[in-house]
PDB file of N, CA and C in Angstrom:
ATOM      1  N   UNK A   1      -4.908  24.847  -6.024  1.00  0.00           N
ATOM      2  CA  UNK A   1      -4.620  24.009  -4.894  1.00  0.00           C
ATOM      3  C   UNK A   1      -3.126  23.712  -4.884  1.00  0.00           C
ATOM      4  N   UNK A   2      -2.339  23.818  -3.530  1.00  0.00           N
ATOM      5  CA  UNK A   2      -1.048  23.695  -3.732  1.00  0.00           C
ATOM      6  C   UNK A   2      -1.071  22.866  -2.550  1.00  0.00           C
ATOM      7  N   UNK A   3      -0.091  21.875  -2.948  1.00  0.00           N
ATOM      8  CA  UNK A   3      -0.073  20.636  -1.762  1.00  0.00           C
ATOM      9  C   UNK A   3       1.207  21.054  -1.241  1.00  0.00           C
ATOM     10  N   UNK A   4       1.502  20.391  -0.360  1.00  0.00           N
ATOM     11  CA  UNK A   4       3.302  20.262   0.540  1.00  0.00           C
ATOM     12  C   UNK A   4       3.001  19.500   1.059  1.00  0.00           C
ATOM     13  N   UNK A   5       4.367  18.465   0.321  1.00  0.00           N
ATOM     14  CA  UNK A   5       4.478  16.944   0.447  1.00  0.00           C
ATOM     15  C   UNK A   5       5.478  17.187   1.332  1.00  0.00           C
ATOM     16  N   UNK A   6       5.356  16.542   3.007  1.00  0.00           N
ATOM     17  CA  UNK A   6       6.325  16.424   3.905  1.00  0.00           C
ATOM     18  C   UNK A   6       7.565  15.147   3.558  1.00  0.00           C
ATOM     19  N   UNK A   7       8.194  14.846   4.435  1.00  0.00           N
ATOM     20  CA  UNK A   7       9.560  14.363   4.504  1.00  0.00           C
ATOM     21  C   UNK A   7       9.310  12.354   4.319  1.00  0.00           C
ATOM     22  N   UNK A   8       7.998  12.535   4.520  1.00  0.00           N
ATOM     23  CA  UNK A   8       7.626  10.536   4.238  1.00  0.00           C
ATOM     24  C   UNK A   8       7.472  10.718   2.453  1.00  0.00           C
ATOM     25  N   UNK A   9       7.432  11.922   2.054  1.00  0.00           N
ATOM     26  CA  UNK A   9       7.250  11.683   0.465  1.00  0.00           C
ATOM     27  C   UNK A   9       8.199  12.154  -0.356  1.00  0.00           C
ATOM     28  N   UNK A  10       8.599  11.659  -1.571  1.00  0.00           N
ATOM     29  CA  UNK A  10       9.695  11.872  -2.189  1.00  0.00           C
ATOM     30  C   UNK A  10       9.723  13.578  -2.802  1.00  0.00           C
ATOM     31  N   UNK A  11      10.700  13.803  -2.650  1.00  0.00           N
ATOM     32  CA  UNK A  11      10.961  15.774  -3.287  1.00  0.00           C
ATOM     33  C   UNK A  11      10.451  15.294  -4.686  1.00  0.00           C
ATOM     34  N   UNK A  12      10.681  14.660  -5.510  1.00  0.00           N
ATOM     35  CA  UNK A  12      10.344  14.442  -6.954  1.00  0.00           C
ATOM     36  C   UNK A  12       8.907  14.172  -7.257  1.00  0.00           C
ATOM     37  N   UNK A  13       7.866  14.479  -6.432  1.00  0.00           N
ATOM     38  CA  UNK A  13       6.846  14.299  -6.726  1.00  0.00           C
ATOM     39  C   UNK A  13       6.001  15.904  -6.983  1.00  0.00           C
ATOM     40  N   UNK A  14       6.960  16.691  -6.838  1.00  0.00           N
ATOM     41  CA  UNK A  14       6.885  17.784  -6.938  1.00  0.00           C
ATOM     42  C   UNK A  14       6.832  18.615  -8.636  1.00  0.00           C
ATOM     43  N   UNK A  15       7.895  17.498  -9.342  1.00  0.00           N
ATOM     44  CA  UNK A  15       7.770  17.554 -10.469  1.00  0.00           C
ATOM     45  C   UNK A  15       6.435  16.463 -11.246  1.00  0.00           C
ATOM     46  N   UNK A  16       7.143  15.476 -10.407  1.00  0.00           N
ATOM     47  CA  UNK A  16       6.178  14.580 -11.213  1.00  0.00           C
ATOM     48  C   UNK A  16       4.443  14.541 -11.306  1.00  0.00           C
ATOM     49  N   UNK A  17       4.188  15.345 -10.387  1.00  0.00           N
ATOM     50  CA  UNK A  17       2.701  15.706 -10.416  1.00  0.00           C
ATOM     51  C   UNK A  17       2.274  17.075 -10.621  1.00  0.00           C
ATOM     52  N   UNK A  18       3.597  17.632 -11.224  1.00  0.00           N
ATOM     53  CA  UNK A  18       3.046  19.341 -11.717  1.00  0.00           C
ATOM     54  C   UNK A  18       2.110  19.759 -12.743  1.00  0.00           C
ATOM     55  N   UNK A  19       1.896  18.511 -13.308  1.00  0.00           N
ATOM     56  CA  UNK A  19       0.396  18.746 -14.217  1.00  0.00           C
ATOM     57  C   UNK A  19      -0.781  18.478 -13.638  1.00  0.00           C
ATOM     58  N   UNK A  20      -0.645  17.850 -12.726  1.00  0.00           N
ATOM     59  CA  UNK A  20      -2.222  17.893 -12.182  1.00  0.00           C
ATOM     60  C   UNK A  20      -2.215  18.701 -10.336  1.00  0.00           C
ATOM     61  N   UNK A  21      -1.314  18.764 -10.062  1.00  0.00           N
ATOM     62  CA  UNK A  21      -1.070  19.762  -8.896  1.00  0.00           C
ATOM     63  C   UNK A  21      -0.122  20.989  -9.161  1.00  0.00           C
ATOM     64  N   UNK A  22      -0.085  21.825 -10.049  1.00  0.00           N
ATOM     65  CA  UNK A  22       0.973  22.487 -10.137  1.00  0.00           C
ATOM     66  C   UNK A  22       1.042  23.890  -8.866  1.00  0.00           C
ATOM     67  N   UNK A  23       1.885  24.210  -8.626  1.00  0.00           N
ATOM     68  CA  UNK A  23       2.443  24.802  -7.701  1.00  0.00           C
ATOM     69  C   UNK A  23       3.110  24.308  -6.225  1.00  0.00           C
ATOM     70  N   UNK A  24       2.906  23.024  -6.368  1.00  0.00           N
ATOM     71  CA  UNK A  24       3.274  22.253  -5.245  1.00  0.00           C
ATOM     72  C   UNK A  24       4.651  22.386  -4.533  1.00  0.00           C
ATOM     73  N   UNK A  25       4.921  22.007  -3.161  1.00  0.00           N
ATOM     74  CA  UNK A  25       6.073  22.148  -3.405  1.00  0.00           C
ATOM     75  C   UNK A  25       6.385  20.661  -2.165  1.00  0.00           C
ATOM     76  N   UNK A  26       7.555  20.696  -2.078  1.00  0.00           N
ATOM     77  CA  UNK A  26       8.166  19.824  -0.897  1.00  0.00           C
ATOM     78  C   UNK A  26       8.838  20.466   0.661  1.00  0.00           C
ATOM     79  N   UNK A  27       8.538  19.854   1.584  1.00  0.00           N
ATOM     80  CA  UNK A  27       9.198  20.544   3.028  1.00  0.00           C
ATOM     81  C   UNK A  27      10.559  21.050   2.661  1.00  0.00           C
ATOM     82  N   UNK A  28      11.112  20.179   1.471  1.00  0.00           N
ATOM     83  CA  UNK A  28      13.391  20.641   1.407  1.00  0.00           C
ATOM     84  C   UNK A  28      12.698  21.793   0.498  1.00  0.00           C
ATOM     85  N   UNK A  29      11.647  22.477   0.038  1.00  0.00           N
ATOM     86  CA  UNK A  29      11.864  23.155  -1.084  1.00  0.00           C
ATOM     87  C   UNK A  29      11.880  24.962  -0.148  1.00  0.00           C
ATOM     88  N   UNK A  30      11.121  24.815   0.819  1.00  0.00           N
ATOM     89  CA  UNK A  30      11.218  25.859   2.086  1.00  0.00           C
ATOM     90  C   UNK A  30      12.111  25.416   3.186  1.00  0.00           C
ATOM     91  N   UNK A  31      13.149  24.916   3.284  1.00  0.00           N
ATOM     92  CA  UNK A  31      13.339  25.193   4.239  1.00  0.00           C
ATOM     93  C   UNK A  31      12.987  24.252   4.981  1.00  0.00           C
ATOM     94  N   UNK A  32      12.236  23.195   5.346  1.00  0.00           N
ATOM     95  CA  UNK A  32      11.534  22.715   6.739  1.00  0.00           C
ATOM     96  C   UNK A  32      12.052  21.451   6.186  1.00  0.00           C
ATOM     97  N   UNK A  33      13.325  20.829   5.860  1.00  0.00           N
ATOM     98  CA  UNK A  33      13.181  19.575   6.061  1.00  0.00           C
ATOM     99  C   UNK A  33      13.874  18.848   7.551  1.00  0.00           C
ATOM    100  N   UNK A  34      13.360  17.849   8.491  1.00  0.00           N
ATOM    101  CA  UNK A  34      13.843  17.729   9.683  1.00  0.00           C
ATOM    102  C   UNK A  34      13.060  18.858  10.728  1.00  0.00           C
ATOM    103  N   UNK A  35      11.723  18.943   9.847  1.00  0.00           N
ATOM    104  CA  UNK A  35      11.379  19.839  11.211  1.00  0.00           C
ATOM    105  C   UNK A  35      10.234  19.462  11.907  1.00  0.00           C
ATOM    106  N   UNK A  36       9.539  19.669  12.772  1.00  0.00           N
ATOM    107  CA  UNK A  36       8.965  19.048  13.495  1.00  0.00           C
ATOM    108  C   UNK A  36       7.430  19.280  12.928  1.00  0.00           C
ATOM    109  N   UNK A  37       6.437  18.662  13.149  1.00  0.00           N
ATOM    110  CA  UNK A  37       5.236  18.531  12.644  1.00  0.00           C
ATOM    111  C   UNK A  37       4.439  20.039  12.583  1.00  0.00           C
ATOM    112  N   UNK A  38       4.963  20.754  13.778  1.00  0.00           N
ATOM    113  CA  UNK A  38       4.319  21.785  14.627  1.00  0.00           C
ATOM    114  C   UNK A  38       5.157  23.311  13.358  1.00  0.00           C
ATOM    115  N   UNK A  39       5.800  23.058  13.236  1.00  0.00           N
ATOM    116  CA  UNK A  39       6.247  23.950  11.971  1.00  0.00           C
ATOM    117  C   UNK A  39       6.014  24.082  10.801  1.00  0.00           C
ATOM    118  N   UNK A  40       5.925  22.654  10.309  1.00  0.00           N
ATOM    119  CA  UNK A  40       5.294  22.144   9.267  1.00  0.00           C
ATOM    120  C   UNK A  40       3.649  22.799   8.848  1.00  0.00           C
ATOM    121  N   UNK A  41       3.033  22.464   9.671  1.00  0.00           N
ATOM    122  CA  UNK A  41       1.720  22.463  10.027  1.00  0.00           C
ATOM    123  C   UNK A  41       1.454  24.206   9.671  1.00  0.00           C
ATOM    124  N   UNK A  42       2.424  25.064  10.723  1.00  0.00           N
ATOM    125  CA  UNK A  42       2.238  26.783  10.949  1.00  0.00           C
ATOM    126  C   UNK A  42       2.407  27.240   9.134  1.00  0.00           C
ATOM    127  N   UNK A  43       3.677  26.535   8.167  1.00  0.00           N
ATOM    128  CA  UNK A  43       3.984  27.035   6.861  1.00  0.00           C
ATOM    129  C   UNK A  43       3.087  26.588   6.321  1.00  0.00           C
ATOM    130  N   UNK A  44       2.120  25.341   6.390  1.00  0.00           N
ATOM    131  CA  UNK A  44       1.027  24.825   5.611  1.00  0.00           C
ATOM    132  C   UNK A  44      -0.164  25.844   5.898  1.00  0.00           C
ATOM    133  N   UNK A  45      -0.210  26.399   6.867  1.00  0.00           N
ATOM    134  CA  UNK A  45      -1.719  26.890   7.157  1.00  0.00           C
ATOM    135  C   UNK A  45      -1.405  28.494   6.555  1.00  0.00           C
ATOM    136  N   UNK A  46      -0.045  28.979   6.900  1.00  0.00           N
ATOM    137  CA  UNK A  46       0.196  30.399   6.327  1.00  0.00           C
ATOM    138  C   UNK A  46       0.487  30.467   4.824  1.00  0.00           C
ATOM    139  N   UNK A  47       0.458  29.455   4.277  1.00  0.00           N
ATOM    140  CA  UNK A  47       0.686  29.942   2.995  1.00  0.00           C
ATOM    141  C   UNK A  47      -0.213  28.982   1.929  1.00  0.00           C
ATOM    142  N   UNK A  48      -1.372  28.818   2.792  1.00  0.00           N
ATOM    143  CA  UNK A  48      -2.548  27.915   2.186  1.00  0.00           C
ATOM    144  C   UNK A  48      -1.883  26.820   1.289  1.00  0.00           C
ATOM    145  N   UNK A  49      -1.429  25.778   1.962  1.00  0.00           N
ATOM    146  CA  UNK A  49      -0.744  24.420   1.412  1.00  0.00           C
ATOM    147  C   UNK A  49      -2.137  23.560   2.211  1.00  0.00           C
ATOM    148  N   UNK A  50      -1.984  22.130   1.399  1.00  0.00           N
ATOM    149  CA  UNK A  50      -3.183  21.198   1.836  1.00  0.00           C
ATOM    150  C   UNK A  50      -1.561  20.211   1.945  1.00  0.00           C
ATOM    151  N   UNK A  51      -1.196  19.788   3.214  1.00  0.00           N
ATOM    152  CA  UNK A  51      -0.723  19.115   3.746  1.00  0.00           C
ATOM    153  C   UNK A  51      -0.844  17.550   3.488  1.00  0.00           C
ATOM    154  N   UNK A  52       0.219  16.959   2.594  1.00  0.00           N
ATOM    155  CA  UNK A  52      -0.001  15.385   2.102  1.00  0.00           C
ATOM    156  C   UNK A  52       1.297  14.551   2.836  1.00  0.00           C
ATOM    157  N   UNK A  53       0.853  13.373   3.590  1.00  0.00           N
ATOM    158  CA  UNK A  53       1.578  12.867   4.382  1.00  0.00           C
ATOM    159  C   UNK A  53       1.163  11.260   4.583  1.00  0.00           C
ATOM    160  N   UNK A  54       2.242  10.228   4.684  1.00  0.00           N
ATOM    161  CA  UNK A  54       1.957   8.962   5.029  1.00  0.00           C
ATOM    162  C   UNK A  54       2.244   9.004   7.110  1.00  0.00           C
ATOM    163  N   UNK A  55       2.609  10.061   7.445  1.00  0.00           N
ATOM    164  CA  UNK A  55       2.343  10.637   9.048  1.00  0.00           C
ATOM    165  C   UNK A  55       1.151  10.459   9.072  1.00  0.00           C
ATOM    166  N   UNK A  56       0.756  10.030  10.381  1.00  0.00           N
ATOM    167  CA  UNK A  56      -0.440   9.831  11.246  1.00  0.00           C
ATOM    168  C   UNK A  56      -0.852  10.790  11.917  1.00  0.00           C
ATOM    169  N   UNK A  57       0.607  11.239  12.200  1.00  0.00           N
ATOM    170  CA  UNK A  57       0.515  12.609  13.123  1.00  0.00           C
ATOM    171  C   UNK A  57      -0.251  13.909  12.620  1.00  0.00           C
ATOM    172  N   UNK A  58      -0.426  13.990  11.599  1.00  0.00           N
ATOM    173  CA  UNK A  58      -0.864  15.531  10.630  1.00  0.00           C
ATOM    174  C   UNK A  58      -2.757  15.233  10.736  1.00  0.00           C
ATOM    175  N   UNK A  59      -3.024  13.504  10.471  1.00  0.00           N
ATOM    176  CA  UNK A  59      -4.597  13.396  10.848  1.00  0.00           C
ATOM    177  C   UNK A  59      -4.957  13.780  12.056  1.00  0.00           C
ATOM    178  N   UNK A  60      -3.826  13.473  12.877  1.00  0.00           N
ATOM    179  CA  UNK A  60      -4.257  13.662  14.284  1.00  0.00           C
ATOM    180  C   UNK A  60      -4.610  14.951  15.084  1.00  0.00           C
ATOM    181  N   UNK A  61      -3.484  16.440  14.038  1.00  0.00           N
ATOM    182  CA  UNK A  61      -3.773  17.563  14.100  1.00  0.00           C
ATOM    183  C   UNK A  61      -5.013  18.703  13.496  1.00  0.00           C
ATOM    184  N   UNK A  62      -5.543  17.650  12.048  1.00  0.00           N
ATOM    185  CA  UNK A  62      -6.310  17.775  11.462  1.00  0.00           C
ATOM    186  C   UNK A  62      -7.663  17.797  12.252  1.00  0.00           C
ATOM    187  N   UNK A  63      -7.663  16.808  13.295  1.00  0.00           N
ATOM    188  CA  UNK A  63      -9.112  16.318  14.380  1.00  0.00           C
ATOM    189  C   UNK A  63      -8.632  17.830  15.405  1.00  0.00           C
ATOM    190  N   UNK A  64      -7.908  17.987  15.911  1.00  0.00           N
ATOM    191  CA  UNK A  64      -7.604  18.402  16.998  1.00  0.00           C
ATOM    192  C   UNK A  64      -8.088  20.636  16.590  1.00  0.00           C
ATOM    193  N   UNK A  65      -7.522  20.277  15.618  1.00  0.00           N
ATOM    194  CA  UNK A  65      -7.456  22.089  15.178  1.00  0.00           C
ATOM    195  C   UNK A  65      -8.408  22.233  14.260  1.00  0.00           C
ATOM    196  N   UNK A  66      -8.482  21.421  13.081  1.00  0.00           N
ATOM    197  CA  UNK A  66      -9.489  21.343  12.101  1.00  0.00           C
ATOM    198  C   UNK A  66      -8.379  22.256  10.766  1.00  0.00           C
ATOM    199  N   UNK A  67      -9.516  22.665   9.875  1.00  0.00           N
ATOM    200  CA  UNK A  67      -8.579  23.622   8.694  1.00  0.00           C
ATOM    201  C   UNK A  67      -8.703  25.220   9.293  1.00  0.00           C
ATOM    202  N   UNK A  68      -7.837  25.482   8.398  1.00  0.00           N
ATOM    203  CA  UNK A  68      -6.576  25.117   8.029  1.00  0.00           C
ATOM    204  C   UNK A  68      -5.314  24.803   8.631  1.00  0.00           C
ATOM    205  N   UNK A  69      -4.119  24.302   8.222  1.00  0.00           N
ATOM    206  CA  UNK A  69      -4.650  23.448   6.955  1.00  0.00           C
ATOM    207  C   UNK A  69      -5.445  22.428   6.540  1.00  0.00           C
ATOM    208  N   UNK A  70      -5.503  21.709   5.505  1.00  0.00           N
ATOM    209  CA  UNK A  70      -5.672  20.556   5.441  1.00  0.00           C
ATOM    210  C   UNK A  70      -5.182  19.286   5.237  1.00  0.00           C
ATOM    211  N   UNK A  71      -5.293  18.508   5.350  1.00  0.00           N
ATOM    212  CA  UNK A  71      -4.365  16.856   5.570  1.00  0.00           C
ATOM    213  C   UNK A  71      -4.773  16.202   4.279  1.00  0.00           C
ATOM    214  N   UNK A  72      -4.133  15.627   3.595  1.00  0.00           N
ATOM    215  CA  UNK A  72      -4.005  14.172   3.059  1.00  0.00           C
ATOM    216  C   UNK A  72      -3.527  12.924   3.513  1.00  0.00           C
ATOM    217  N   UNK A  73      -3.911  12.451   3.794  1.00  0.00           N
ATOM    218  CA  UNK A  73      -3.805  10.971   4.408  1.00  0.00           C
ATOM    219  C   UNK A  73      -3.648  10.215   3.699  1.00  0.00           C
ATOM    220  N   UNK A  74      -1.851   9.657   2.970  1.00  0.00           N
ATOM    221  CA  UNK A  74      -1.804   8.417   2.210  1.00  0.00           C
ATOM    222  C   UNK A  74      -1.365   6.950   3.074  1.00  0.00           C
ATOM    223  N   UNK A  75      -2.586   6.123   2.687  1.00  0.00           N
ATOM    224  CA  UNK A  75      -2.879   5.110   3.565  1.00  0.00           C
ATOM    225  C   UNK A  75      -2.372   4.177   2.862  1.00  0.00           C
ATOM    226  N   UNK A  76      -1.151   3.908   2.382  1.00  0.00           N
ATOM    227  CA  UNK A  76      -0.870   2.648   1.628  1.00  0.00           C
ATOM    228  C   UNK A  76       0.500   2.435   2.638  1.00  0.00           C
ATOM    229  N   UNK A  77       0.890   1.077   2.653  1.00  0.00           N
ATOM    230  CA  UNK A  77       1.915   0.326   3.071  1.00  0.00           C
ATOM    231  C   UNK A  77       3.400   0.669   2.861  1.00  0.00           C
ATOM    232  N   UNK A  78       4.191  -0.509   2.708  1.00  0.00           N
ATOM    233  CA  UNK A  78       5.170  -0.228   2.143  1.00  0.00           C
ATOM    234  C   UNK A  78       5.131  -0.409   0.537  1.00  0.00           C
ATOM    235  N   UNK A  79       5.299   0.438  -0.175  1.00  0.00           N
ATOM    236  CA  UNK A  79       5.061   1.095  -1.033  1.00  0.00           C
ATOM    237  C   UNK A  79       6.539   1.640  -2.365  1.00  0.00           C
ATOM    238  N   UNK A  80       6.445   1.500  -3.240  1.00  0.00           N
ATOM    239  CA  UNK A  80       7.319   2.365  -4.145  1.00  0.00           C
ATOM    240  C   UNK A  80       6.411   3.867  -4.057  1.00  0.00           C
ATOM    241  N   UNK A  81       7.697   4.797  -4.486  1.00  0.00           N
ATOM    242  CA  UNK A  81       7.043   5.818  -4.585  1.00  0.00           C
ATOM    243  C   UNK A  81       6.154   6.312  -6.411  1.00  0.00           C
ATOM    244  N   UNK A  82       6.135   5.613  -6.929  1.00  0.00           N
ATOM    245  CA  UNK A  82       5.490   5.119  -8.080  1.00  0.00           C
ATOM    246  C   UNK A  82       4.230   4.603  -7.483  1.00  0.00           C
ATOM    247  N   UNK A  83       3.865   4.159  -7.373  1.00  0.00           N
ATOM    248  CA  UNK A  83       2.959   3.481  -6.470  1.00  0.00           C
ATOM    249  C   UNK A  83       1.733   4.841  -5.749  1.00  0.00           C
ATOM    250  N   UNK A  84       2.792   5.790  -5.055  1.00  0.00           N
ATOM    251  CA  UNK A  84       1.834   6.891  -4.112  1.00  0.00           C
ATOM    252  C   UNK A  84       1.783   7.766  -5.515  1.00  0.00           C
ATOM    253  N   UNK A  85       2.466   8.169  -6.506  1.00  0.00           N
ATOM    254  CA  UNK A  85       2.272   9.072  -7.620  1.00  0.00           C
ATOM    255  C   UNK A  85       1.152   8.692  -8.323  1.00  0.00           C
ATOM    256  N   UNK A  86       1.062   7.683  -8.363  1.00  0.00           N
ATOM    257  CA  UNK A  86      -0.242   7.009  -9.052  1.00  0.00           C
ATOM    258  C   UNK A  86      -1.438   7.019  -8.639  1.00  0.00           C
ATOM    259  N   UNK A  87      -1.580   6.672  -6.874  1.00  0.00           N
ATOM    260  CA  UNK A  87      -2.625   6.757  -6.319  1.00  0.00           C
ATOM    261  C   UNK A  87      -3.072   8.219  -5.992  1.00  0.00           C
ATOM    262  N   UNK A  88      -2.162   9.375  -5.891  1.00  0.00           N
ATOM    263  CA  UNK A  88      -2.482  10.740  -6.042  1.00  0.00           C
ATOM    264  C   UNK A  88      -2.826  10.929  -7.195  1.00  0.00           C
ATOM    265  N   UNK A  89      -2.647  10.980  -8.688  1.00  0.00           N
ATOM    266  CA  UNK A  89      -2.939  11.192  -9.848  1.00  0.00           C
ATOM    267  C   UNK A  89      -4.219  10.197  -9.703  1.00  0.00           C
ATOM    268  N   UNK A  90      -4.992   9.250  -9.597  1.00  0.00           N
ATOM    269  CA  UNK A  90      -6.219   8.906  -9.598  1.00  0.00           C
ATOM    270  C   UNK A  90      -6.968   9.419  -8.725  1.00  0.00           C
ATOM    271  N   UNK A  91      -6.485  10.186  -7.548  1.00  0.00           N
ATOM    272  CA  UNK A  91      -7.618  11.044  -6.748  1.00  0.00           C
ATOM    273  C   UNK A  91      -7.596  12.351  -6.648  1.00  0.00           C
ATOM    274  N   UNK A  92      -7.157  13.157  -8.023  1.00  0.00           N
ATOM    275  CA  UNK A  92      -7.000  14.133  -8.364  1.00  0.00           C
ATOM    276  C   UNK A  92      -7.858  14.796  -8.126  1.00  0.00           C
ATOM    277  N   UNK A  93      -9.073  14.109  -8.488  1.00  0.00           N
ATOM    278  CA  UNK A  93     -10.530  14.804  -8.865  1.00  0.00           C
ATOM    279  C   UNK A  93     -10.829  15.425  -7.321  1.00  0.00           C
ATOM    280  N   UNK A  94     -10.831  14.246  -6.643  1.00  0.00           N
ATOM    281  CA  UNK A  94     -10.887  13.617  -5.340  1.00  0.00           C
ATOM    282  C   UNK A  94     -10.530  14.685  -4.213  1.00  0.00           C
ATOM    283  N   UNK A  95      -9.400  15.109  -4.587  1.00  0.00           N
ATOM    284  CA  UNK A  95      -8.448  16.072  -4.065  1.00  0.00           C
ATOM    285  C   UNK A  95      -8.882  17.333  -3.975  1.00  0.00           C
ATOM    286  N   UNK A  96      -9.182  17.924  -5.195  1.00  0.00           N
ATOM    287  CA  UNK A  96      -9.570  18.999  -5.786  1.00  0.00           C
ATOM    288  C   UNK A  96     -10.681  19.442  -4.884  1.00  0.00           C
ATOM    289  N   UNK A  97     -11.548  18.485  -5.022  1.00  0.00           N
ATOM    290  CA  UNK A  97     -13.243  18.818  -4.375  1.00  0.00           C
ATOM    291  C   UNK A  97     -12.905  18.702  -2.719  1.00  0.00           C
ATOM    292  N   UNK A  98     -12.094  17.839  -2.285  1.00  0.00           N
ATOM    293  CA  UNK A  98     -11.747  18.388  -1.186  1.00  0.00           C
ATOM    294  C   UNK A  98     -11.029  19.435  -0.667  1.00  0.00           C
ATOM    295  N   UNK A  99     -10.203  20.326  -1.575  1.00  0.00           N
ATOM    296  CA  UNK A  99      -9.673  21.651  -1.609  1.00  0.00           C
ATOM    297  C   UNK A  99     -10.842  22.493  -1.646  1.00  0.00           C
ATOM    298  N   UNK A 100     -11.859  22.789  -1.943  1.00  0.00           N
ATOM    299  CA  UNK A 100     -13.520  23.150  -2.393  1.00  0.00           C
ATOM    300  C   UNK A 100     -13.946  23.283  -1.476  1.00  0.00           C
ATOM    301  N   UNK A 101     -14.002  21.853  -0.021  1.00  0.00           N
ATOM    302  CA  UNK A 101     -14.949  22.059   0.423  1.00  0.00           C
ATOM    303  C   UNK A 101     -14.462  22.672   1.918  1.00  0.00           C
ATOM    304  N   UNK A 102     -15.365  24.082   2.469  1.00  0.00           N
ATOM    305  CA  UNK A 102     -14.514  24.308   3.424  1.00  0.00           C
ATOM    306  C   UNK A 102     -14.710  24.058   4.578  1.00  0.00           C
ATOM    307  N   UNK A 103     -15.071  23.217   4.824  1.00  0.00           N
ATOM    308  CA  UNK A 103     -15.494  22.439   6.141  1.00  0.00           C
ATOM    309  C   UNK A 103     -14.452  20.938   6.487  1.00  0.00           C
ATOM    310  N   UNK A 104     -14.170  20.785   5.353  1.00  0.00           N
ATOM    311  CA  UNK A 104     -13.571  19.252   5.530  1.00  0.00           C
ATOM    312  C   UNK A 104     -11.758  19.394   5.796  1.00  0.00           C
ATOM    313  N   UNK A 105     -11.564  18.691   6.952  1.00  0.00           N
ATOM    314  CA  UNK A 105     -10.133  19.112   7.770  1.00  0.00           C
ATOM    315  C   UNK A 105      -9.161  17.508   6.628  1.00  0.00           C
ATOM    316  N   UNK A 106      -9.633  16.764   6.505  1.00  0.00           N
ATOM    317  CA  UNK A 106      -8.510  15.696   6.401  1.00  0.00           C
ATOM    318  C   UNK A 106      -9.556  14.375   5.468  1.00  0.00           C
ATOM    319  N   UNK A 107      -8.614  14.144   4.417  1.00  0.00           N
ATOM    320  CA  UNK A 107      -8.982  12.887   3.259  1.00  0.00           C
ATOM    321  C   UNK A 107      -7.959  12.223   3.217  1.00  0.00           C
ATOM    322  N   UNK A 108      -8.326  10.782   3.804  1.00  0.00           N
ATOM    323  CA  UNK A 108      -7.619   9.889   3.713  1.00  0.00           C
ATOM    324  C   UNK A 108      -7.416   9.002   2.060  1.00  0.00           C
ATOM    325  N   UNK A 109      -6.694   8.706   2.050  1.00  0.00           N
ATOM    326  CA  UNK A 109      -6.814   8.072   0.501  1.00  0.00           C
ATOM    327  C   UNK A 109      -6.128   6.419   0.298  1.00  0.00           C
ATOM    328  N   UNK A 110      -6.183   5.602  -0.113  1.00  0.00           N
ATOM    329  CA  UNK A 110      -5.977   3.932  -0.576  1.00  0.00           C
ATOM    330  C   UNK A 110      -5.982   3.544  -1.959  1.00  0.00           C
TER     331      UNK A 110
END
């Protein structure tokens, strides 16, 4: 499972969660940082990324198109980014089985 963490999430989570997501990458790590959802979305689905975002906008594409890709939905506030590393590393499992299942477009997470 390889995630791509868009531009609401820090590039360093790329490292910091390479043991339990490894291959991950960030939008600055291709290329797409400053780009519009609709690009984002085309590199996530072509190169089988599960799309993780505090954007609303990516659930909203998730309903509309379905997978691929797929969405993560981090639903927390204002936030440290310590804070979202943590709550991804406890829904690892979480994550995983939703990478599994191939019907399911978007997991929101808290």
């Amino acid at each position: 499972m390889k995630l791509l963490f868009d531009e609401t999430l820090p590039a360093s989570f790329v490292r910091r969660l390479a043991d339990v997501f490894p291959g991950s990458i960030h939008v600055r790590d291709v290329g797409l940082q400053a780009s519009d959802d609709a690009l984002i979305w085309a590199y996530a689905k072509t190169n089988g990324c599960i799309v993780v975002s505090k954007d609303s906008g990516y659930a909203d594409r998730s309903v509309l198109y379905g997978p691929p890709p797929k969405v993560v939905g981090v639903r927390l506030g204002n936030c440290t980014a310590q804070a979202i590393a943590d709550l991804l590393r406890r829904h690892s499992a979480t994550l995983h089985t939703f990478a599994a299942d191939q019907t399911a477009a978007f997991l929101p997470i808290a």
